[in-house]
Protein backbone atom coordinates (compact mmCIF):
# COMPACT_ATOMS: atom_id res chain seq x y z
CA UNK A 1 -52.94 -6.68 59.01
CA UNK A 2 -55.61 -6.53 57.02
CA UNK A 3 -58.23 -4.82 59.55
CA UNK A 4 -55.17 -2.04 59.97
CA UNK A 5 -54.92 -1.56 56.30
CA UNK A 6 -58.85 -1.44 56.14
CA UNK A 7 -58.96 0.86 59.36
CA UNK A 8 -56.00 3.68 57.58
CA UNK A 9 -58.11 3.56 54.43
CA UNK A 10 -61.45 4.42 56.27
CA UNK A 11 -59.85 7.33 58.17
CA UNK A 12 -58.28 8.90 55.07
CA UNK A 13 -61.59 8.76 53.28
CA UNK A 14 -63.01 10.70 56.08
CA UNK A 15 -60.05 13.02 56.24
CA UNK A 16 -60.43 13.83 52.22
CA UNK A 17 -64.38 13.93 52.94
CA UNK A 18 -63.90 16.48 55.77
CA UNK A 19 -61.29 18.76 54.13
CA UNK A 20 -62.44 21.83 51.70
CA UNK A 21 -62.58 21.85 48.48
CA UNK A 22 -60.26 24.65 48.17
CA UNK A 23 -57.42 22.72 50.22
CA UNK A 24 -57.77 19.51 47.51
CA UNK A 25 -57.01 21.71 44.74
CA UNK A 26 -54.32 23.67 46.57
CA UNK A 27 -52.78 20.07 47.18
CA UNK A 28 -53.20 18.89 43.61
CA UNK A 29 -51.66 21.98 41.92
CA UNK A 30 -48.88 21.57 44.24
CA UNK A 31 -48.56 18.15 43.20
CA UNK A 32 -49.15 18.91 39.54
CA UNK A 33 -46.60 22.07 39.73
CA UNK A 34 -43.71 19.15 41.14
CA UNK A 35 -44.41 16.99 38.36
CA UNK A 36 -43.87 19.43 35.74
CA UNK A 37 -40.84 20.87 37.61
CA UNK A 38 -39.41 17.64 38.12
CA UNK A 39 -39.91 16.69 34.68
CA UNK A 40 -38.23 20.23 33.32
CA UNK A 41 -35.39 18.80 35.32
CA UNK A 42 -34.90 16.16 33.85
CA UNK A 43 -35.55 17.28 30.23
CA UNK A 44 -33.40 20.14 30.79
CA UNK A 45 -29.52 18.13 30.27
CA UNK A 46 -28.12 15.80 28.38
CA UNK A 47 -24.44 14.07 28.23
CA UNK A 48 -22.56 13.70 25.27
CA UNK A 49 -20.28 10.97 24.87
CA UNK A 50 -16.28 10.90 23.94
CA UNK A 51 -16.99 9.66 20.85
CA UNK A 52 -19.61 11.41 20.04
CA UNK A 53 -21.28 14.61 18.80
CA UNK A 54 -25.09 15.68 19.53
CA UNK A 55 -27.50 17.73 16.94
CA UNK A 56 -29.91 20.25 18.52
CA UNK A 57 -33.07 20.45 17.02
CA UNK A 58 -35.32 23.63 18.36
CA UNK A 59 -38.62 23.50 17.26
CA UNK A 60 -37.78 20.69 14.32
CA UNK A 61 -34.87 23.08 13.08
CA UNK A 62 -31.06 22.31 13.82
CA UNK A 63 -30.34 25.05 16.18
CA UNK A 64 -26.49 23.96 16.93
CA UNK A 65 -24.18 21.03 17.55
CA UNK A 66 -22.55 20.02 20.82
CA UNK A 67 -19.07 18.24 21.90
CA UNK A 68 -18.59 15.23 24.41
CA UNK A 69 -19.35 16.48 27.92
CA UNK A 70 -22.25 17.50 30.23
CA UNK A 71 -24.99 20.39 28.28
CA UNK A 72 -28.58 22.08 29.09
CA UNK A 73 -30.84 22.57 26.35
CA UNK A 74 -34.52 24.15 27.00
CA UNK A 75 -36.79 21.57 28.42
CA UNK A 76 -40.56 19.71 28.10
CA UNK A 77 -39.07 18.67 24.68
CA UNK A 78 -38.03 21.72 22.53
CA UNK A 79 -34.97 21.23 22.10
CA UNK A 80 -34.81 17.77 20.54
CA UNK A 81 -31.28 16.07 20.82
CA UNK A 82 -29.72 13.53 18.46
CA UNK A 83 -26.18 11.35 18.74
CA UNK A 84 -23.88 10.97 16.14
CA UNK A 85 -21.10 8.78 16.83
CA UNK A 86 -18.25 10.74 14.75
CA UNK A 87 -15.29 9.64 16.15
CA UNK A 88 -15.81 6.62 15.72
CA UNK A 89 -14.63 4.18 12.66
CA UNK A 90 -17.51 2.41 11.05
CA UNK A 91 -17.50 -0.83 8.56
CA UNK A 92 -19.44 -1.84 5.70
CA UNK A 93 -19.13 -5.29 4.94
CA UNK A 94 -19.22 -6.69 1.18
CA UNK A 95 -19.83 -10.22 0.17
CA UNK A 96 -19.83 -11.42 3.88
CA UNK A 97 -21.18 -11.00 7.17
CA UNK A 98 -19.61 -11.14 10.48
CA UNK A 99 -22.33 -12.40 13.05
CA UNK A 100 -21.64 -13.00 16.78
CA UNK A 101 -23.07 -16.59 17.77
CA UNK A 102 -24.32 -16.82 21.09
CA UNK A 103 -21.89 -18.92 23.28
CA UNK A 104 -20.40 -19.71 26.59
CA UNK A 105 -17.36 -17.62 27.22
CA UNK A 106 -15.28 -15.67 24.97
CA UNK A 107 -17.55 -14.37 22.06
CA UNK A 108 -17.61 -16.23 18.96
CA UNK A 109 -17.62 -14.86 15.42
CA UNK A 110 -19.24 -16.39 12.34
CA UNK A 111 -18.69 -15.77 8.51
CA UNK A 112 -21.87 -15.55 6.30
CA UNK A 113 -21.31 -15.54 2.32
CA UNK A 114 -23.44 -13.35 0.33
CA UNK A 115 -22.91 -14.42 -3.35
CA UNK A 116 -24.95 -11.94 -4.85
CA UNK A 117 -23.10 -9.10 -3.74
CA UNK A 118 -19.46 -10.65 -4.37
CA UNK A 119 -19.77 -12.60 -7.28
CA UNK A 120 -18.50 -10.09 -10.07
CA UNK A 121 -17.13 -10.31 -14.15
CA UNK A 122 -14.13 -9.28 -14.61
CA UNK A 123 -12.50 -7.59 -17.96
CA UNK A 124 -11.63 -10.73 -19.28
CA UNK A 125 -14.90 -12.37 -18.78
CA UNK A 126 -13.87 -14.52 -15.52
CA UNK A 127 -16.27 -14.70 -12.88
CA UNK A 128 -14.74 -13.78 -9.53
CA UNK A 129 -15.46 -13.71 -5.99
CA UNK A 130 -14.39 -10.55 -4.29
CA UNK A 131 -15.28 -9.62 -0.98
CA UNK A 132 -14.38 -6.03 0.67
CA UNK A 133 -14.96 -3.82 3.84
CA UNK A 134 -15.36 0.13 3.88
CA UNK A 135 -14.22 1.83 7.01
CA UNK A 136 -15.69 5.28 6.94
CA UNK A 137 -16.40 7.87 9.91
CA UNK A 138 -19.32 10.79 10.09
CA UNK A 139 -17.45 13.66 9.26
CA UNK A 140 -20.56 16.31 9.25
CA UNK A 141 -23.31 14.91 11.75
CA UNK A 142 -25.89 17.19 10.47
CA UNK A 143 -25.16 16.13 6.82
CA UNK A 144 -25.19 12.71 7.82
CA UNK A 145 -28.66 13.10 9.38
CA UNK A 146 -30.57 15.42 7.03
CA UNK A 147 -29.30 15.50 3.76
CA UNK A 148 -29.81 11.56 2.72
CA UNK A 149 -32.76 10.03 3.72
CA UNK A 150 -30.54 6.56 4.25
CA UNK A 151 -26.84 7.39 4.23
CA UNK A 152 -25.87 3.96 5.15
CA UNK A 153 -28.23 2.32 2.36
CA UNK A 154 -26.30 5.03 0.02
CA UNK A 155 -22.68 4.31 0.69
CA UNK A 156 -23.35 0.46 0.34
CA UNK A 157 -24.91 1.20 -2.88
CA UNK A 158 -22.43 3.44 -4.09
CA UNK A 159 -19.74 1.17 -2.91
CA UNK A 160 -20.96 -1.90 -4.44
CA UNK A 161 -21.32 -0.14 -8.26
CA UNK A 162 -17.55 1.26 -8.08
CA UNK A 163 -16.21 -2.43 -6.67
CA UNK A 164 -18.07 -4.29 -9.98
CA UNK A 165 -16.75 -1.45 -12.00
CA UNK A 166 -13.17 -1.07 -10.88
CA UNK A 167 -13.26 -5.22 -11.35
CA UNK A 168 -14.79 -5.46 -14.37
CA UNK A 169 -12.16 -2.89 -16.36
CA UNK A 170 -9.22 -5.28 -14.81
CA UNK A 171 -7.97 -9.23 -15.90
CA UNK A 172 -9.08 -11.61 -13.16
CA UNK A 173 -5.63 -12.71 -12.89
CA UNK A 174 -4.73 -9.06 -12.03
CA UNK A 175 -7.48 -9.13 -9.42
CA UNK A 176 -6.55 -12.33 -7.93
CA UNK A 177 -2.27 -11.39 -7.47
CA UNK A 178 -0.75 -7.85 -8.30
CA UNK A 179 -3.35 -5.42 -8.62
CA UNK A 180 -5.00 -5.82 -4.66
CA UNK A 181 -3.45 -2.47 -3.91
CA UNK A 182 -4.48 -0.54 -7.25
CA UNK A 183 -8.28 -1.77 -6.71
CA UNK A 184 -8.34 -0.44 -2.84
CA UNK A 185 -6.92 2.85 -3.86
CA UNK A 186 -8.88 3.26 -6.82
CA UNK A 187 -12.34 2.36 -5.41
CA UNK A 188 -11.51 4.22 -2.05
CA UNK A 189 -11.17 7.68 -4.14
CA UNK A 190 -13.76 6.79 -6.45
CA UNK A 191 -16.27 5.82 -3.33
CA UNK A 192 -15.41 9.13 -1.72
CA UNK A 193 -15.64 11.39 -4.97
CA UNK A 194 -19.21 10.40 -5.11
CA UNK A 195 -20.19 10.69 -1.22
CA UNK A 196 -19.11 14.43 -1.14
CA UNK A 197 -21.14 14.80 -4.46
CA UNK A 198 -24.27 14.18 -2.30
CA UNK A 199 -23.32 15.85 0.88
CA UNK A 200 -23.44 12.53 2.72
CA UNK A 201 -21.06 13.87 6.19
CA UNK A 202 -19.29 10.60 5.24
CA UNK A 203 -15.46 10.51 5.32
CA UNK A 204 -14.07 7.21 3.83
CA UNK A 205 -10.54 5.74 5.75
CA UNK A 206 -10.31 2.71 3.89
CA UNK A 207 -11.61 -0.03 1.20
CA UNK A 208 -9.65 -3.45 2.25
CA UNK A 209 -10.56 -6.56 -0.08
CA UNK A 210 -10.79 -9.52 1.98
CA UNK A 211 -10.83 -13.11 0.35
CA UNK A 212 -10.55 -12.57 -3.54
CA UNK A 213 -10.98 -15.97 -5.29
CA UNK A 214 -12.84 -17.87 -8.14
CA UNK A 215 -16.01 -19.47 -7.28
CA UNK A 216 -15.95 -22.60 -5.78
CA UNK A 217 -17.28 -24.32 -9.07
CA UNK A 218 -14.08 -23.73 -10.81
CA UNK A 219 -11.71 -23.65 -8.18
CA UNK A 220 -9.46 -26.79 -9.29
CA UNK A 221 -9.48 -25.74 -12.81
CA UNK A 222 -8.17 -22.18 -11.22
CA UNK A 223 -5.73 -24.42 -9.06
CA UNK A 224 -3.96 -26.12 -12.41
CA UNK A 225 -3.55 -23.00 -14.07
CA UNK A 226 -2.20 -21.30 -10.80
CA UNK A 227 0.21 -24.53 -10.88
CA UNK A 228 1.11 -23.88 -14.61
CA UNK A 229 1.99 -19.97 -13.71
CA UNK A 230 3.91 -20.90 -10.97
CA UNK A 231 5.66 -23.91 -13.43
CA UNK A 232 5.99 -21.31 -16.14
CA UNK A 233 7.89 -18.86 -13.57
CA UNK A 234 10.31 -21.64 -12.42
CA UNK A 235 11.37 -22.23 -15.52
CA UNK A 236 11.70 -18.41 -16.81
CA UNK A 237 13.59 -17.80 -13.27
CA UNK A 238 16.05 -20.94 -14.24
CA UNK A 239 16.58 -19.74 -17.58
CA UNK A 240 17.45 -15.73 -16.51
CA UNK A 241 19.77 -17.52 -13.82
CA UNK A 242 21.75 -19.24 -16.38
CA UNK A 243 21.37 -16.11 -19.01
CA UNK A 244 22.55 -14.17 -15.78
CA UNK A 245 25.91 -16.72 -15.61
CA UNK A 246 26.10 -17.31 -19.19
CA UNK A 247 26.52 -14.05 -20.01
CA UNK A 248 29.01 -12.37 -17.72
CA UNK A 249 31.17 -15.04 -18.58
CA UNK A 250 31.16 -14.84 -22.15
CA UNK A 251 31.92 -11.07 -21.50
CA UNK A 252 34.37 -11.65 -19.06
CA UNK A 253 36.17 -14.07 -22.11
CA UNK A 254 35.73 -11.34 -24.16
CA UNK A 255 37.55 -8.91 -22.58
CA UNK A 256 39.70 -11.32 -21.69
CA UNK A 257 40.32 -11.66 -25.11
CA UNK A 258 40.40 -8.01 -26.65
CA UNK A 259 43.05 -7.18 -23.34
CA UNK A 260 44.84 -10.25 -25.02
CA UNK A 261 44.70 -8.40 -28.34
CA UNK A 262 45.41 -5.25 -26.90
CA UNK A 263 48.72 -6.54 -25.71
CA UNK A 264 49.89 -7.96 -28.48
CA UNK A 265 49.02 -5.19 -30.76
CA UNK A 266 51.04 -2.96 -28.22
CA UNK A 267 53.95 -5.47 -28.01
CA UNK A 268 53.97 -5.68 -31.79
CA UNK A 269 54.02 -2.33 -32.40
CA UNK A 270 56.65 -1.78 -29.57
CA UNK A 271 58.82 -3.95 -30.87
CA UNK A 272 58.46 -2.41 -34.56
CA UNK A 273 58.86 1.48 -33.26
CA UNK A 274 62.42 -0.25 -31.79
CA UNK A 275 63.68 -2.27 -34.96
CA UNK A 276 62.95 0.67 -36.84
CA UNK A 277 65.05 3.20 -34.46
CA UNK A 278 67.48 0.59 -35.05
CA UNK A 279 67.71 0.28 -38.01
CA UNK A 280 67.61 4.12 -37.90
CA UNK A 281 70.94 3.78 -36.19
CA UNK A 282 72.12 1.71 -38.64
CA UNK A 283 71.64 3.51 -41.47
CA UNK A 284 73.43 6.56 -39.71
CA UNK A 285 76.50 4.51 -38.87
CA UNK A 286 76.73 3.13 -42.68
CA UNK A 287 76.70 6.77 -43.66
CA UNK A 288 79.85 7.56 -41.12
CA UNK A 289 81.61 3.82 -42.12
CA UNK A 290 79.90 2.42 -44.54
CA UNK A 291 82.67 -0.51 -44.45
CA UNK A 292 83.40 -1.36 -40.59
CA UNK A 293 78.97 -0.94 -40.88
CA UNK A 294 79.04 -3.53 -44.00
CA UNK A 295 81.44 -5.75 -42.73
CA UNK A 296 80.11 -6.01 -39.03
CA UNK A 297 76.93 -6.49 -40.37
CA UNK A 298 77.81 -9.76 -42.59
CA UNK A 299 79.55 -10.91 -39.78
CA UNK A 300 76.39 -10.65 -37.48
CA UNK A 301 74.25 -12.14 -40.33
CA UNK A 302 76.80 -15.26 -40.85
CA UNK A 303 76.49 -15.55 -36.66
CA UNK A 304 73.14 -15.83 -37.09
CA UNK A 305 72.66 -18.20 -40.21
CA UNK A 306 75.81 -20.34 -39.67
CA UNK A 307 74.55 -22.30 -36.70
CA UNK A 308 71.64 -23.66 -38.56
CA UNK A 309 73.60 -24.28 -42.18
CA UNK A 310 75.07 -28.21 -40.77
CA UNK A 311 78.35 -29.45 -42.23
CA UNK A 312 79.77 -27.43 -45.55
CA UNK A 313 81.11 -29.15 -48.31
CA UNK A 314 83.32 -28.43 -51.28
CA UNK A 315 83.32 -30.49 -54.22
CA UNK A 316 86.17 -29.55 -57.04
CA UNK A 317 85.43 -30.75 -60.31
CA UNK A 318 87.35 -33.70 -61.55
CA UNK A 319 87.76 -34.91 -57.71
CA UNK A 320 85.25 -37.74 -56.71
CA UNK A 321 85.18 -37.52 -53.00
CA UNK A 322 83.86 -34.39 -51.63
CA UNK A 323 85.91 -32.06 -49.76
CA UNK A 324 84.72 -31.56 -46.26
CA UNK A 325 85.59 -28.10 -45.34
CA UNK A 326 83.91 -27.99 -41.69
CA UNK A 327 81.82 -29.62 -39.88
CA UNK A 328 79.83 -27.14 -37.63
CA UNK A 329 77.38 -28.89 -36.28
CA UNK A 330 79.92 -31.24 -34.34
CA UNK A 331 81.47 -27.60 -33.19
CA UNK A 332 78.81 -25.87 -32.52
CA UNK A 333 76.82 -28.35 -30.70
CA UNK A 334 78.89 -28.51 -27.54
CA UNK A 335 78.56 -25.01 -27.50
CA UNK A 336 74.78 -25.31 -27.72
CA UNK A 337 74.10 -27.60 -25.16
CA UNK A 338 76.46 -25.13 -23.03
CA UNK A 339 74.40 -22.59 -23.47
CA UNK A 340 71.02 -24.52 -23.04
């Protein structure tokens, strides 16, 4: 093998030795011309991605953007292309880092605590631990890419001085239970307010807080006065439940009681609107017969007193016993029980 391979290099150095000049440099200019063509070739395309846009640069200056799909540009580089994933939802994360550890099978995800950017006063004076993601996507590519120098570096700035901001002008125990949604809001307006002030491209979707809790250094002092809110709560819930029973039933007595009244002012007053048409009647049947009126009347009053008067004596001067006249009681009783 290696006489062949010494034999083929022998007879091509007598081949290039006998061939013309003029033939060597035909040759190399056709190999030089393929090289160049090849390379305009493959200089001459590029593919854009779904989520993605691409920035042409001719001659340094952006000449025009380009949507996901297949696109020629001029070739031996210039027309300079650059990617911009803009559909795309990016993350900034705050106080934390998500890291992938390397590991056997599925992928594994590990949390890495940055204290100095979550640890944060609040308006109380409470130290607090707040840690937060911003979602944002590249709304303008060429923004993005020439108007900051570090867009990226910007946002997290930016970002981080509304977060300590919105936090510090809030109680930490505001921070810690109700006012989760407020801060988000707040901070996601705020963030974006001052990313279209410099031009960034930079659309922001969302500001989630993730863990918001006191530093571990005062965390069971935080857990007794968590337990005293939540002991303080249970008792102001018992109390409005028995203010909430207490108090319907003292109105329902009430009412109970002015229906009561009610009644027996109308029963009263029913009953005096009929004794006095009554006694209307009376007087106009005195006026026709004063006497049958007069005498049916003592004879209704003596029905009514009679019964209750006993036994009716008469004593006669000079006479010692007394006279017993009648005895009603021992009539009238039969007659009582009779009608009982």
């Amino acid at each position: 093998m290696q006489n062949l391979s010494q034999e083929f290099e022998d007879l091509a150095r007598q081949s290039l030795v006998r061939m013309p000049l003029s033939r060597l440099l035909l040759i190399a200019a056709g190999v030089l011309v393929g090289v160049v063509t090849l390379w305009g070739l493959m200089t001459s395309f590029y593919t854009v991605q779904p989520e993605e846009q691409a920035v042409v640069k001719r001659f340094g200056a952006v000449h025009h953007t380009a949507d996901p799909g297949l696109h020629f540009k001029l070739p031996f580089g210039i027309d300079q292309v650059e990617f911009v994933a803009t559909a795309r939802v990016l993350k900034e994360e705050f106080g934390f880092r998500t890291v992938e550890t390397p590991a056997r099978g599925p992928s594994v995800y590990a949390h890495r605590s940055f204290p100095d950017e979550s640890l944060m006063l609040t308006g109380d004076l409470n130290v607090i631990d707040v840690e937060w993601v911003v979602q944002y996507r590249i709304r303008d590519p060429i923004r993005f890419l020439y108007e900051l120098r570090e867009p990226t570096r910007t946002l997290r700035d930016i970002s981080e001085s509304v977060m300590r901001r919105v936090v510090g002008n809030r109680l930490g125990s505001d921070v810690l239970t109700v006012g989760r949604t407020a801060i988000q809001i707040q901070a996601r307006d705020e963030i974006q307010a001052a990313m279209e002030t410099y031009n960034s491209g930079i659309q922001v979707i969302t500001v989630e807080l993730q863990d918001v809790v006191p530093p571990s250094a005062v965390q069971p002092a935080f857990n007794e006065v968590n337990e005293a809110r939540q002991e303080r709560e249970r008792m102001i819930n018992e109390a409005q439940k028995r203010r909430n029973q207490a108090i319907p039933r003292a109105e329902g007595e009430a009412l109970r009681t002015i229906a009561e009244a009610q009644g027996y002012a109308t029963e009263r007053i029913n009953r005096a609107k009929g004794e006095s048409v009554r006694f209307r009647a009376v007087v106009e049947q005195y006026r026709d017969a004063p006497e049958v009126t007069r005498t049916r009347l003592y004879l209704e009053a003596m029905h009514n007193l009679l019964p209750d008067v006993g036994t009716v004596l008469v004593i006669k001067d000079g006479q010692l016993p007394p006279l017993p006249l009648f005895n009603l009681r021992e009539h009238t009783a039969p007659t009582t029980r009779a009608t009982q």
